[in-house]
N, C-alpha and C. Protein backbone atom coordinates (compact mmCIF):
# COMPACT_ATOMS: atom_id res chain seq x y z
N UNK A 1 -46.05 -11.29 -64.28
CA UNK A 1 -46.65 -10.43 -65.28
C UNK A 1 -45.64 -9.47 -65.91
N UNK A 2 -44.32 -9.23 -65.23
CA UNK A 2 -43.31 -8.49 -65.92
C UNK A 2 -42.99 -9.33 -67.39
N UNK A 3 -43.34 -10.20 -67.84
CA UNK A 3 -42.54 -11.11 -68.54
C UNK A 3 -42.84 -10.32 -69.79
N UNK A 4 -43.64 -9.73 -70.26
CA UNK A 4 -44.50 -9.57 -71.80
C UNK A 4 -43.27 -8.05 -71.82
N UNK A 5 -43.24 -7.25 -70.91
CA UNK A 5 -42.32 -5.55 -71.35
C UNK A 5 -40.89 -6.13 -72.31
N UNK A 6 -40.09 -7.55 -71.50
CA UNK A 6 -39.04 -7.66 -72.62
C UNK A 6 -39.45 -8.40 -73.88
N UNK A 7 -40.24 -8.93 -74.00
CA UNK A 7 -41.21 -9.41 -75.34
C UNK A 7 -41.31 -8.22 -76.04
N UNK A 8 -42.16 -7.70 -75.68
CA UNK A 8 -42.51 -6.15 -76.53
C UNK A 8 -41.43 -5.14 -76.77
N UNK A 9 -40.57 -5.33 -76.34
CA UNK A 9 -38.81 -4.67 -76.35
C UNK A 9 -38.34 -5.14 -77.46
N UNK A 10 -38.29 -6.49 -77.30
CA UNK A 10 -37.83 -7.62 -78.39
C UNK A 10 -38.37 -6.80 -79.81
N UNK A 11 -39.60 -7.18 -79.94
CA UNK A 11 -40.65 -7.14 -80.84
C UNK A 11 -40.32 -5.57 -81.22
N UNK A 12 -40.08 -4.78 -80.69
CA UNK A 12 -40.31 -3.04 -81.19
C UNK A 12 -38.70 -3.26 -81.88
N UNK A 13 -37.68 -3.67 -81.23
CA UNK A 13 -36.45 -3.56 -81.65
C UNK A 13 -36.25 -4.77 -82.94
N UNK A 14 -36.56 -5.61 -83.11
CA UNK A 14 -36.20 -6.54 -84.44
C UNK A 14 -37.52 -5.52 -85.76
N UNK A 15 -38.55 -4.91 -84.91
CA UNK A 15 -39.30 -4.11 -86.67
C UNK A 15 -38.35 -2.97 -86.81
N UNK A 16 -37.51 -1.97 -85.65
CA UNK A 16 -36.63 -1.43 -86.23
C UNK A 16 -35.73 -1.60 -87.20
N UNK A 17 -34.93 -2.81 -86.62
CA UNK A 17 -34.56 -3.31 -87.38
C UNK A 17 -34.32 -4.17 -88.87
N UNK A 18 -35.67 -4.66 -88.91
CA UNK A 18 -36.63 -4.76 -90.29
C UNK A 18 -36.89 -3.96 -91.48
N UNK A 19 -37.11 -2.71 -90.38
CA UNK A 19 -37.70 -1.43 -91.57
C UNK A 19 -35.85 -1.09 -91.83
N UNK A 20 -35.44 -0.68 -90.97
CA UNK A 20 -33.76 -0.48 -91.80
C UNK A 20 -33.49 -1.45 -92.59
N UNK A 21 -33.27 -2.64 -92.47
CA UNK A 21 -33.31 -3.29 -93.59
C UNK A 21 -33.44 -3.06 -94.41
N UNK A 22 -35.06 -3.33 -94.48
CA UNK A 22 -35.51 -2.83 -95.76
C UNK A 22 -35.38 -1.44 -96.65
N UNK A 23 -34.58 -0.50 -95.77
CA UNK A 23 -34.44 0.57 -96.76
C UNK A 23 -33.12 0.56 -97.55
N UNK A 24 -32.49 -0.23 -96.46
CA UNK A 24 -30.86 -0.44 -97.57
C UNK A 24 -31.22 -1.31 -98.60
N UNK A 25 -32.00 -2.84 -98.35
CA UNK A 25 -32.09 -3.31 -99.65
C UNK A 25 -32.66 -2.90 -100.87
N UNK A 26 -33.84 -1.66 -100.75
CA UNK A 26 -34.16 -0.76 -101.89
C UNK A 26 -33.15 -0.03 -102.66
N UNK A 27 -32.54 0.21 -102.19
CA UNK A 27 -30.48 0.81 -102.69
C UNK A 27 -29.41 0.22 -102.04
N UNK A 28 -28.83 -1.05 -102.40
CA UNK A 28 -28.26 -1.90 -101.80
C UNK A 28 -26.68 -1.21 -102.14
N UNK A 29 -26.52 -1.02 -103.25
CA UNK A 29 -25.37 -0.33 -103.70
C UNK A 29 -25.24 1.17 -102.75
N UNK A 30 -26.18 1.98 -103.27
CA UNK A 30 -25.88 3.02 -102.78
C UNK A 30 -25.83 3.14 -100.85
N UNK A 31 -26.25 2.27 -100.33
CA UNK A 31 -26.40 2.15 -98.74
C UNK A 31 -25.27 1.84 -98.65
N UNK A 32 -24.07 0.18 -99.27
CA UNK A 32 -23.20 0.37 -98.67
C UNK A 32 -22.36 1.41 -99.26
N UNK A 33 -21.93 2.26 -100.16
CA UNK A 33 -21.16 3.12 -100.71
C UNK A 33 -21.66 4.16 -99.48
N UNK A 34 -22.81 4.37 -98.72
CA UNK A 34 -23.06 5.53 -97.61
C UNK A 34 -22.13 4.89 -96.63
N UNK A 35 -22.31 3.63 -96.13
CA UNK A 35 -21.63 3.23 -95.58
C UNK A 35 -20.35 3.33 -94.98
N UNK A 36 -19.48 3.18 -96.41
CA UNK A 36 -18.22 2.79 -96.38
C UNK A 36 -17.74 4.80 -95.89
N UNK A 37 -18.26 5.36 -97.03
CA UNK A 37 -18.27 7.10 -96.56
C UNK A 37 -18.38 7.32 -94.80
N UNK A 38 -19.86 6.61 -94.13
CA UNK A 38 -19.34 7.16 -93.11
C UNK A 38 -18.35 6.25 -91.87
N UNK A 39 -17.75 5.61 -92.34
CA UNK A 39 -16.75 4.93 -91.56
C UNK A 39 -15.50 6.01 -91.95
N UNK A 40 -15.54 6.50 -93.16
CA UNK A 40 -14.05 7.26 -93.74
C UNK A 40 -14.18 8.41 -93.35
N UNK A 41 -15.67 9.06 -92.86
CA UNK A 41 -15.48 10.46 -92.39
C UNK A 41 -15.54 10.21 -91.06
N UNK A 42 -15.97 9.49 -90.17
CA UNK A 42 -15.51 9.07 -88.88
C UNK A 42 -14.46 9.27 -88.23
N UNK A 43 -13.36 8.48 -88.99
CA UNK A 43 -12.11 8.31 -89.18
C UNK A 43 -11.37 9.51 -88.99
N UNK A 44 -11.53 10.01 -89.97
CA UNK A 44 -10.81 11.20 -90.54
C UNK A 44 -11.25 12.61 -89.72
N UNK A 45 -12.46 12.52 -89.53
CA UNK A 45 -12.81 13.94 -88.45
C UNK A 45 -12.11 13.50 -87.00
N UNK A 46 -12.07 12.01 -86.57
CA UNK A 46 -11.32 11.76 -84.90
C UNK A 46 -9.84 12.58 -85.39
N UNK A 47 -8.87 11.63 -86.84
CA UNK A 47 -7.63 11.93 -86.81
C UNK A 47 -7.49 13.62 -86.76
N UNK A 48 -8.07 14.70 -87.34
CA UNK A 48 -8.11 15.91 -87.13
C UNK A 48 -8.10 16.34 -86.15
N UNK A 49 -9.14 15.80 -85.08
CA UNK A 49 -9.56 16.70 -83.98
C UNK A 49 -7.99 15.91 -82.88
N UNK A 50 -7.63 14.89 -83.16
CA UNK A 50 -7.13 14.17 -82.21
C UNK A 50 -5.19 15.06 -81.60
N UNK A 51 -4.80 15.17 -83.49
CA UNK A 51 -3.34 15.67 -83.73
C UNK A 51 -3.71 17.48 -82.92
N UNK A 52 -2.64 17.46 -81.92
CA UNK A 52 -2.73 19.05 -81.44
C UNK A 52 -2.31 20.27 -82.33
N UNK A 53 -2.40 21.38 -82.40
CA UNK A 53 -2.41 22.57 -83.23
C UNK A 53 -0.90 22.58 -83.52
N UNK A 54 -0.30 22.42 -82.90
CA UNK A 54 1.41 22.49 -83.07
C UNK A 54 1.45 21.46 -84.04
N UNK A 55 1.19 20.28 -84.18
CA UNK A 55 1.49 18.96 -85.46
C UNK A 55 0.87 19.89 -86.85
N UNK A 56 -0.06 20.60 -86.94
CA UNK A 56 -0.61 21.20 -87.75
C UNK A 56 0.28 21.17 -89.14
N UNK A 57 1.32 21.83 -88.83
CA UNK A 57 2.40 22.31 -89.80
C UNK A 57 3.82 20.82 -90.27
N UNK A 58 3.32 20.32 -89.28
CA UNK A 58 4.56 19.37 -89.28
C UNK A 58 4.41 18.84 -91.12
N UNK A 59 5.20 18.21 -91.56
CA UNK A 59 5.97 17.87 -92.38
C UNK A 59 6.87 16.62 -92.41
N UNK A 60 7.15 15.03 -92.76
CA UNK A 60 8.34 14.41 -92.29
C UNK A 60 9.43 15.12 -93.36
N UNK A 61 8.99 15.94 -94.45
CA UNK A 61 10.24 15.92 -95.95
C UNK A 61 9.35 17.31 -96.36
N UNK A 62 10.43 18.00 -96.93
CA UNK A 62 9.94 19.60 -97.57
C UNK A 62 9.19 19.12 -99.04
N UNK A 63 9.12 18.24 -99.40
CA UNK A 63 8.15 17.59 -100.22
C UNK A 63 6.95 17.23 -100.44
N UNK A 64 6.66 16.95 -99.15
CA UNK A 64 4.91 16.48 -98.89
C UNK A 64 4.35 17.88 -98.47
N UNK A 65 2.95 17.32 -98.13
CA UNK A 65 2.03 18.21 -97.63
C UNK A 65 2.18 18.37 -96.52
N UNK A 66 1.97 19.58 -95.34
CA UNK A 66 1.96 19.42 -94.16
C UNK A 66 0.53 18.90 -93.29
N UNK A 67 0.80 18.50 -92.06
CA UNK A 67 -0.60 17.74 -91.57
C UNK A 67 -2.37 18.40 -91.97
N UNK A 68 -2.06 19.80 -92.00
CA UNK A 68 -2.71 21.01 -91.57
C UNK A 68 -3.31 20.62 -93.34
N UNK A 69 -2.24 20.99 -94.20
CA UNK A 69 -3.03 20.79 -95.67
C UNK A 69 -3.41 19.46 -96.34
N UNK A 70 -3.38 18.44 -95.87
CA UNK A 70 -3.57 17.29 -95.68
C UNK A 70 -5.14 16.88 -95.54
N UNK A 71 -5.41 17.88 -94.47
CA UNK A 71 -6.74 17.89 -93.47
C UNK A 71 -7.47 18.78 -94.72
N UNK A 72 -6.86 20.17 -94.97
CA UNK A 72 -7.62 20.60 -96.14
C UNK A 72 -7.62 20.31 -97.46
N UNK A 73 -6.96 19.60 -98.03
CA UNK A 73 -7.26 18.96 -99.07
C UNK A 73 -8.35 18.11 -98.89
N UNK A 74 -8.23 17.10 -98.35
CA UNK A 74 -9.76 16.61 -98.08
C UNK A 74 -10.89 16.99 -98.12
N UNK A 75 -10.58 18.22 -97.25
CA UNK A 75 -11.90 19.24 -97.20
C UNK A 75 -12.13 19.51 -98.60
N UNK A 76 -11.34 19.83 -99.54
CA UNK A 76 -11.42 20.24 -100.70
C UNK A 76 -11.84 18.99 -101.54
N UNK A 77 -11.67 18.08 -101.31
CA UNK A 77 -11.85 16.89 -102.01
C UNK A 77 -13.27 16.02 -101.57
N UNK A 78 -13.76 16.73 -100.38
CA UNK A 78 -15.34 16.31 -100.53
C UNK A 78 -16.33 16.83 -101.31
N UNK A 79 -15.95 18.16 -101.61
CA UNK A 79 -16.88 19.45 -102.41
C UNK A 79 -16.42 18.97 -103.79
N UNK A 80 -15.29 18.20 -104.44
CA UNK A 80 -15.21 17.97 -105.51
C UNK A 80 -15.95 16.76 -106.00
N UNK A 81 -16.03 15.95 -104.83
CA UNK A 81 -16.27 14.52 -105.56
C UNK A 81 -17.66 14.41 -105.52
N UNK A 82 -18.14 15.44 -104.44
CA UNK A 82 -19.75 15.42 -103.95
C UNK A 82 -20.85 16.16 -104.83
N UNK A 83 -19.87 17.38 -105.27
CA UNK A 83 -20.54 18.53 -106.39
C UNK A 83 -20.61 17.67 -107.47
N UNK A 84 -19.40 16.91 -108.20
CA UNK A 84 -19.33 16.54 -109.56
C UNK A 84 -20.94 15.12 -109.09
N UNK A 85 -20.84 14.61 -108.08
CA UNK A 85 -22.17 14.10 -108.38
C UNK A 85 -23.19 14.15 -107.91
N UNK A 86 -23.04 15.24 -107.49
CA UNK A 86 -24.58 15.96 -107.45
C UNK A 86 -25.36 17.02 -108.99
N UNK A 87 -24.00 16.98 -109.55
CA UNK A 87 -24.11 18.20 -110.73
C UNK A 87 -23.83 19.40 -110.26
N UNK A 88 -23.79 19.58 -109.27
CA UNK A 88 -23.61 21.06 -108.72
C UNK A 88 -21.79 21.57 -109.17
N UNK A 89 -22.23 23.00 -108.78
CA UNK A 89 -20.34 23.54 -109.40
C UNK A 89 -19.88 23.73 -108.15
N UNK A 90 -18.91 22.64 -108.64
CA UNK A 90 -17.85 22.91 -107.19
C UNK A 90 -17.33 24.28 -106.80
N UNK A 91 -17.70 24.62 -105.36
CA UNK A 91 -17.63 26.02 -105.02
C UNK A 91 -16.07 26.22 -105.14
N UNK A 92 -14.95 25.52 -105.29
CA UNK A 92 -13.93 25.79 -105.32
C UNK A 92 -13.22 26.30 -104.12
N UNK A 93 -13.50 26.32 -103.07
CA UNK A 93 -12.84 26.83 -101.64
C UNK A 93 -11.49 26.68 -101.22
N UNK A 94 -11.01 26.16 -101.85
CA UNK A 94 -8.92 26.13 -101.73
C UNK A 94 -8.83 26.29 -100.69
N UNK A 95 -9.05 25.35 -99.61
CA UNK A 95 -9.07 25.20 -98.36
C UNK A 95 -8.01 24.93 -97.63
N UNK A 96 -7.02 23.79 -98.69
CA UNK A 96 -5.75 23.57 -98.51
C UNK A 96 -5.01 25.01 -98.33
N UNK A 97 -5.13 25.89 -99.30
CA UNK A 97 -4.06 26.74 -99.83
C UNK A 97 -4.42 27.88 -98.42
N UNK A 98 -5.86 28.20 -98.09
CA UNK A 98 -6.03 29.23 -97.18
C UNK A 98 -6.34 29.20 -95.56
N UNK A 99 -6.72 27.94 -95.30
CA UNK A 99 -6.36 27.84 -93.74
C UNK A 99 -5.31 27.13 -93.33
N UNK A 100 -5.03 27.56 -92.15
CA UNK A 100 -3.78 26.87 -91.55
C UNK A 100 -4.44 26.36 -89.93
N UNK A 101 -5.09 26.84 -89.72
CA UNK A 101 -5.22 26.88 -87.83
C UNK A 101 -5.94 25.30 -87.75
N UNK A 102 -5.91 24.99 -86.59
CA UNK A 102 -6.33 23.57 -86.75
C UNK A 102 -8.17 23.58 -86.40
N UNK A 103 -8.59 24.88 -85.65
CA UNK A 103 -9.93 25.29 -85.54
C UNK A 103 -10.23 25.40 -87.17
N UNK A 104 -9.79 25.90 -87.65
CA UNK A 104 -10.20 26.07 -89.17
C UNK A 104 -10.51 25.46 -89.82
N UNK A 105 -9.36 24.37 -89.68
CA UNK A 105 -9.30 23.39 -90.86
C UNK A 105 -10.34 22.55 -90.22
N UNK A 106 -10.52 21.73 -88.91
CA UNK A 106 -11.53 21.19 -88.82
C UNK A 106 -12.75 21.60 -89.43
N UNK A 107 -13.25 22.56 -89.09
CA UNK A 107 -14.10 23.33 -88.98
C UNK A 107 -14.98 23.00 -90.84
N UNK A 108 -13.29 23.18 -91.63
CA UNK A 108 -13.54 23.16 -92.77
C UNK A 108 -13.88 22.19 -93.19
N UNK A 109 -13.37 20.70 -92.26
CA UNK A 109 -13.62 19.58 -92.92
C UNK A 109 -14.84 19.30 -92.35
N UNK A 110 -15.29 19.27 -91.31
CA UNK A 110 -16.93 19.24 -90.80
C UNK A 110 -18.01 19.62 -91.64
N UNK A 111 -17.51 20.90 -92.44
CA UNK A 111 -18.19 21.39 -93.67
C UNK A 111 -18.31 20.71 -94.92
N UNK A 112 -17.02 20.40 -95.37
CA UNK A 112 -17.03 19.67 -96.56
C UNK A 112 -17.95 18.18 -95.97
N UNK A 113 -17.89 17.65 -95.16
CA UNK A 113 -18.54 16.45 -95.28
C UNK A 113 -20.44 16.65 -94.94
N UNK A 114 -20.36 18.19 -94.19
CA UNK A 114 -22.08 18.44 -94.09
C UNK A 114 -22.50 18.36 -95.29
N UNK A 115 -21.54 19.20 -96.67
CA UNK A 115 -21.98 19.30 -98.20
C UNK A 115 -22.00 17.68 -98.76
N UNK A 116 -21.12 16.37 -98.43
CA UNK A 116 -21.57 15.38 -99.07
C UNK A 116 -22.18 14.29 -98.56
N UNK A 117 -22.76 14.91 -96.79
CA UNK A 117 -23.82 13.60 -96.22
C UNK A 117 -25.40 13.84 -96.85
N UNK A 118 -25.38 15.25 -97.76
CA UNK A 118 -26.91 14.74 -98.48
C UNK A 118 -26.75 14.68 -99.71
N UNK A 119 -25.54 14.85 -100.09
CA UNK A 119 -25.45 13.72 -101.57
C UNK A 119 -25.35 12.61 -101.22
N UNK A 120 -24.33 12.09 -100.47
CA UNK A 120 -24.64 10.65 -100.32
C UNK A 120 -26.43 10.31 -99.31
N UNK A 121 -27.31 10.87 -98.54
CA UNK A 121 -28.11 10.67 -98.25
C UNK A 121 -29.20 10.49 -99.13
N UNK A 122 -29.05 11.33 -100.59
CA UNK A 122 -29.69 11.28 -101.51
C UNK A 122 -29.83 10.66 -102.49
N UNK A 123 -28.82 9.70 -103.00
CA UNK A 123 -28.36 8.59 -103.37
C UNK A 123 -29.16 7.49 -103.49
N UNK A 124 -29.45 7.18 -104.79
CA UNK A 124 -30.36 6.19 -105.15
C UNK A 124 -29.91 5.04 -105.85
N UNK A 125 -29.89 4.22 -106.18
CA UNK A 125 -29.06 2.92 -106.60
C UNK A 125 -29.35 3.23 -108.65
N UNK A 126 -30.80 3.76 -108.97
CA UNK A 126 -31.38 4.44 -109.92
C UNK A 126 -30.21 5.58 -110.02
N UNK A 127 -30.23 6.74 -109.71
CA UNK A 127 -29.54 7.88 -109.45
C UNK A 127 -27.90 7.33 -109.80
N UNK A 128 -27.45 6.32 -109.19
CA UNK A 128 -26.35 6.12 -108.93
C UNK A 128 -25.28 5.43 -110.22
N UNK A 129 -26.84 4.95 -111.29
CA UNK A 129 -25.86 4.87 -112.70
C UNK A 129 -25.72 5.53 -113.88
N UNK A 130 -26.33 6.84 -113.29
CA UNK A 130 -26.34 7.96 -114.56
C UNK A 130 -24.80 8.37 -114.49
N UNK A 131 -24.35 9.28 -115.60
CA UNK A 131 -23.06 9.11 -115.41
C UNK A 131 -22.80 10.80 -115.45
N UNK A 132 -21.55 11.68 -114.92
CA UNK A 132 -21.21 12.54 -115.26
C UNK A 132 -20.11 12.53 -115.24
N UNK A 133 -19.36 14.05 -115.84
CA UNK A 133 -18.23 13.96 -116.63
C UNK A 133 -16.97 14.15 -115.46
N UNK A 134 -16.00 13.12 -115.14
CA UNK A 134 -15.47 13.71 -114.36
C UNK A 134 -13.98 13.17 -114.57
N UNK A 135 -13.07 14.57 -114.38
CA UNK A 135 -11.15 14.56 -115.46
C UNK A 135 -11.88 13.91 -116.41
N UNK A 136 -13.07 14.52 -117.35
CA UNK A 136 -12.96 14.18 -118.72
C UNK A 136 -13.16 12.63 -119.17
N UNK A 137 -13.90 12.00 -118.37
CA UNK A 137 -14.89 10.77 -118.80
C UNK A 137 -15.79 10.56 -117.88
N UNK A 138 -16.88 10.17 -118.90
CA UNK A 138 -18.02 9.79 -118.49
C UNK A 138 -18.06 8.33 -117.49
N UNK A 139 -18.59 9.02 -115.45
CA UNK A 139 -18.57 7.87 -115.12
C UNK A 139 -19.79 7.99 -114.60
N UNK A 140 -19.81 6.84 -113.72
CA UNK A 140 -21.41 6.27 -113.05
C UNK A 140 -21.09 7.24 -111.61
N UNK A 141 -22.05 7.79 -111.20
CA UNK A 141 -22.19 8.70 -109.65
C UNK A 141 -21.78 7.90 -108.61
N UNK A 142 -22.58 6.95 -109.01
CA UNK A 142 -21.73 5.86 -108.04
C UNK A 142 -20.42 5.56 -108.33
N UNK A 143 -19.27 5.66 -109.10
CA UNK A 143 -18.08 5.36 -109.17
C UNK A 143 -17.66 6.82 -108.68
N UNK A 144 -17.84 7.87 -108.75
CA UNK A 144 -17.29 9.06 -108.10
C UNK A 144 -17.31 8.80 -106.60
N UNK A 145 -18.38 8.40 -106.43
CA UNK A 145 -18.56 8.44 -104.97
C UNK A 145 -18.05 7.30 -104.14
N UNK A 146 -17.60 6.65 -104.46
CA UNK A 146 -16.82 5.01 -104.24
C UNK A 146 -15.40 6.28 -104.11
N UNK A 147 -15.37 6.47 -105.42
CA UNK A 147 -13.57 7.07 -105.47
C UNK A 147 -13.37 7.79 -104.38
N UNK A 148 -14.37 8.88 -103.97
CA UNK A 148 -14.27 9.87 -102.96
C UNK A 148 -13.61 8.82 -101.56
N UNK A 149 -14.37 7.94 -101.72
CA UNK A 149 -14.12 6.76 -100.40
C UNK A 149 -12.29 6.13 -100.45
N UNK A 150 -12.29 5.89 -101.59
CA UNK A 150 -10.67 5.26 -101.67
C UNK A 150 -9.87 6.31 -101.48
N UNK A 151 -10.53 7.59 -101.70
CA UNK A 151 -9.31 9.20 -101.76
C UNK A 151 -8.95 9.64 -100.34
N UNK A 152 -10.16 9.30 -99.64
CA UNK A 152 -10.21 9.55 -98.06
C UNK A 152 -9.22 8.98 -97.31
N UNK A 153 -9.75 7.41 -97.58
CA UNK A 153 -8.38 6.07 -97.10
C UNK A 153 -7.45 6.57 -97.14
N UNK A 154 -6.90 6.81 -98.94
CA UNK A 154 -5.43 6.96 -99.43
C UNK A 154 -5.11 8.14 -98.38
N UNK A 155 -5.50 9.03 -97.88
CA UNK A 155 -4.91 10.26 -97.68
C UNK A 155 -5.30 10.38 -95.81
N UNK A 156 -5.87 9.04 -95.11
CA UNK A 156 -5.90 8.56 -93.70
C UNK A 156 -4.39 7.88 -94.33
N UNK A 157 -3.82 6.90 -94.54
CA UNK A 157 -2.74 6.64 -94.80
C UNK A 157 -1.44 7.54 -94.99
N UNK A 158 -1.78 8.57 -95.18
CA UNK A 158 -0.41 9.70 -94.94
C UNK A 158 -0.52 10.45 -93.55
N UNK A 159 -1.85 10.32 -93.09
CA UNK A 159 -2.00 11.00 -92.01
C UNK A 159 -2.08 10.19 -90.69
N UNK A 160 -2.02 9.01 -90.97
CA UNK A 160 -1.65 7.75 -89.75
C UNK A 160 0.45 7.93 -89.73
N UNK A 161 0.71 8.00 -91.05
CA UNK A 161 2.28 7.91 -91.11
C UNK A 161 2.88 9.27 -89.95
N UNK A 162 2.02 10.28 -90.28
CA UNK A 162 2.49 11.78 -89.90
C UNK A 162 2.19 11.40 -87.63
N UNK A 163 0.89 10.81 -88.10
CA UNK A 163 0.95 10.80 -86.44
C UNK A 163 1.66 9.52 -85.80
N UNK A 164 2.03 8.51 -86.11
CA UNK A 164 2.51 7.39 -85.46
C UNK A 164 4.80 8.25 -85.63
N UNK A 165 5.30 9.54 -86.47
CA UNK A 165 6.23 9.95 -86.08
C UNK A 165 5.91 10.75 -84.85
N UNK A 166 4.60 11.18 -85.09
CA UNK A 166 4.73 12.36 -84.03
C UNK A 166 4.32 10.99 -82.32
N UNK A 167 4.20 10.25 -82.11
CA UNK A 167 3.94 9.33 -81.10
C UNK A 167 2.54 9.10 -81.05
N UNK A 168 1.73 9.56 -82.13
CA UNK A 168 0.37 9.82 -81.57
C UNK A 168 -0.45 8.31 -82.34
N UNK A 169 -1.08 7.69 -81.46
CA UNK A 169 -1.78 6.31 -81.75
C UNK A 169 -3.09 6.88 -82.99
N UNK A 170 -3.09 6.44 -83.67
CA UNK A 170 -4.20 6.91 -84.91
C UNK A 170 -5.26 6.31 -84.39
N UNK A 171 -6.73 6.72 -84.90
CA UNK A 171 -8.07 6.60 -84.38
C UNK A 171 -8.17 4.78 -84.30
N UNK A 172 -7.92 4.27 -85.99
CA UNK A 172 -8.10 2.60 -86.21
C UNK A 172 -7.17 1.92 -85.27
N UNK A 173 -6.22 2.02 -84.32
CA UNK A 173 -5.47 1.45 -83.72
C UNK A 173 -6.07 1.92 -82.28
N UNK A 174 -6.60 2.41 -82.43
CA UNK A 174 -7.35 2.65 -80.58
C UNK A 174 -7.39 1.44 -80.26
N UNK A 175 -7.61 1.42 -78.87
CA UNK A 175 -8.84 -0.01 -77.67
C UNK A 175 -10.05 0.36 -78.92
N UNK A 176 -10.12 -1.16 -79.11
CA UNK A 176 -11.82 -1.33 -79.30
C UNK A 176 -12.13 -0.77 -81.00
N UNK A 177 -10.46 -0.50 -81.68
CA UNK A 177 -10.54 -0.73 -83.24
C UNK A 177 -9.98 -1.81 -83.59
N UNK A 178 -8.93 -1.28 -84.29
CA UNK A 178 -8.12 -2.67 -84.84
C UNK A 178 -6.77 -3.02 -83.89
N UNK A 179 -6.46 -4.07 -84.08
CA UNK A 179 -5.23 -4.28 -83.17
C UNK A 179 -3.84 -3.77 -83.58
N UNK A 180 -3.47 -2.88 -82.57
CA UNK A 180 -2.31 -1.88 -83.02
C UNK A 180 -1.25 -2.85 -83.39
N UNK A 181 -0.31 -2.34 -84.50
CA UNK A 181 0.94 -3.01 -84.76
C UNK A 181 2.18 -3.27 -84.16
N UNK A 182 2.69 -4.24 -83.76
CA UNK A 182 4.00 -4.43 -82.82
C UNK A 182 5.04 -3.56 -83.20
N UNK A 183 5.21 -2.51 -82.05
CA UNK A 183 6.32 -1.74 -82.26
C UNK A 183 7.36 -2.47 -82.04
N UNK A 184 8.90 -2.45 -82.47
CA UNK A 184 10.07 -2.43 -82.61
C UNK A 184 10.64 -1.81 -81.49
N UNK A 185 11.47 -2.00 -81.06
CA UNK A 185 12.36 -1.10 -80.36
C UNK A 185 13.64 -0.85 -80.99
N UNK A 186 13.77 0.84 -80.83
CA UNK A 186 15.24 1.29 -81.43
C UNK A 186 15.72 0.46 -82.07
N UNK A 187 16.87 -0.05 -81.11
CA UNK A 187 17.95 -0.74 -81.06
C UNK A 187 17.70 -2.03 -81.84
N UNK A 188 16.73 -2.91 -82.24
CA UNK A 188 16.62 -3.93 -83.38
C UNK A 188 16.17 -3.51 -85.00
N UNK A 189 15.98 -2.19 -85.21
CA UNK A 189 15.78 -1.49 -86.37
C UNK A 189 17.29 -1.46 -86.82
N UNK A 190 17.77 -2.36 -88.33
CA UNK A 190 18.60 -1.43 -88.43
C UNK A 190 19.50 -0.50 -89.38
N UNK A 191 20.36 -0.10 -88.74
CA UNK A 191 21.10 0.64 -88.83
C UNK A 191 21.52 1.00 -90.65
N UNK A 192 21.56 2.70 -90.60
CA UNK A 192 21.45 3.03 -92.20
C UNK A 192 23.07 3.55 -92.60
């Protein structure tokens, strides 16, 4: 008579699964564009929390950004891409320019992405082809919010470079992400 509890297990877990379904296919666009967002803020809140307070400042060239403004630009770059499509005015928080501490800056970026998980939660596939004005042309909400996604990447890509000098394994190369890249040793790199 135990037999029917994993039946009814079965059965409760595939209508979960059903009804989710069915809510992404009502906004098929806008679900995966949530999507792809929260794999990039995933990402990007581990690489923050992961680099210790001392990498903060690091730098490889007096040219770039350091790790620390890196982390806040982002922050700054969720309130831009999230406000312009929501319509709202970007509060402007120069997050880059005014924290440094690595409590901070997290802190800051935890924020910026609380401000664009209910724009993107709010996000309608309808909603998503009206257009607003953004650097001065008219695009679809949904193309802001895609961009926000490629801006994230682009700028996990400077911040994988900053931690694989400092020795530190980036979040996508963990056990149980992607398969880390064959290091080199010294001595077959060569010589400049």
């Amino acid at each position: 008579m135990r037999k029917p509890l994993p039946i009814i297990l079965l059965c409760l877990f595939a209508l979960t699964a059903f009804s989710q379904e069915k809510q992404s296919s009502d906004n098929p666009f806008s679900a995966i564009n949530k999507r792809g967002y929260e794999r990039t803020k995933g990402i990007l809140l581990r690489s923050a929390e992961k680099v210790p307070e001392e990498n903060y400042s690091f730098k490889p060239v007096d040219t770039v950004r350091t790790y620390g403004q890196i982390i806040g630009h982002l922050a700054d770059a969720q309130y831009l891409f999230c406000s312009t499509a929501s319509g709202e005015k970007n509060p402007g928080l120069n997050i880059e320019k005014s924290k440094t501490s690595k409590a901070d800056l997290v802190a800051a970026l935890k924020d910026g992405f609380a401000y664009c998980d209910k724009v993107y939660d709010a996000m309608t596939d309808a909603a998503a082809t009206q257009t607003v004005k953004f650097f001065g042309n008219d695009v679809p909400k949904f193309a802001v919010l895609s961009i926000n996604i490629g801006h994230n990447m682009e700028h996990y890509g400077n911040l994988v470079t900053y931690m694989r000098i400092k020795g530190i394994v980036p979040p996508t190369s963990e056990q149980g992400q992607m398969p880390a890249p064959k290091q080199e040793k010294p001595e077959s790199q060569p010589k400049k």
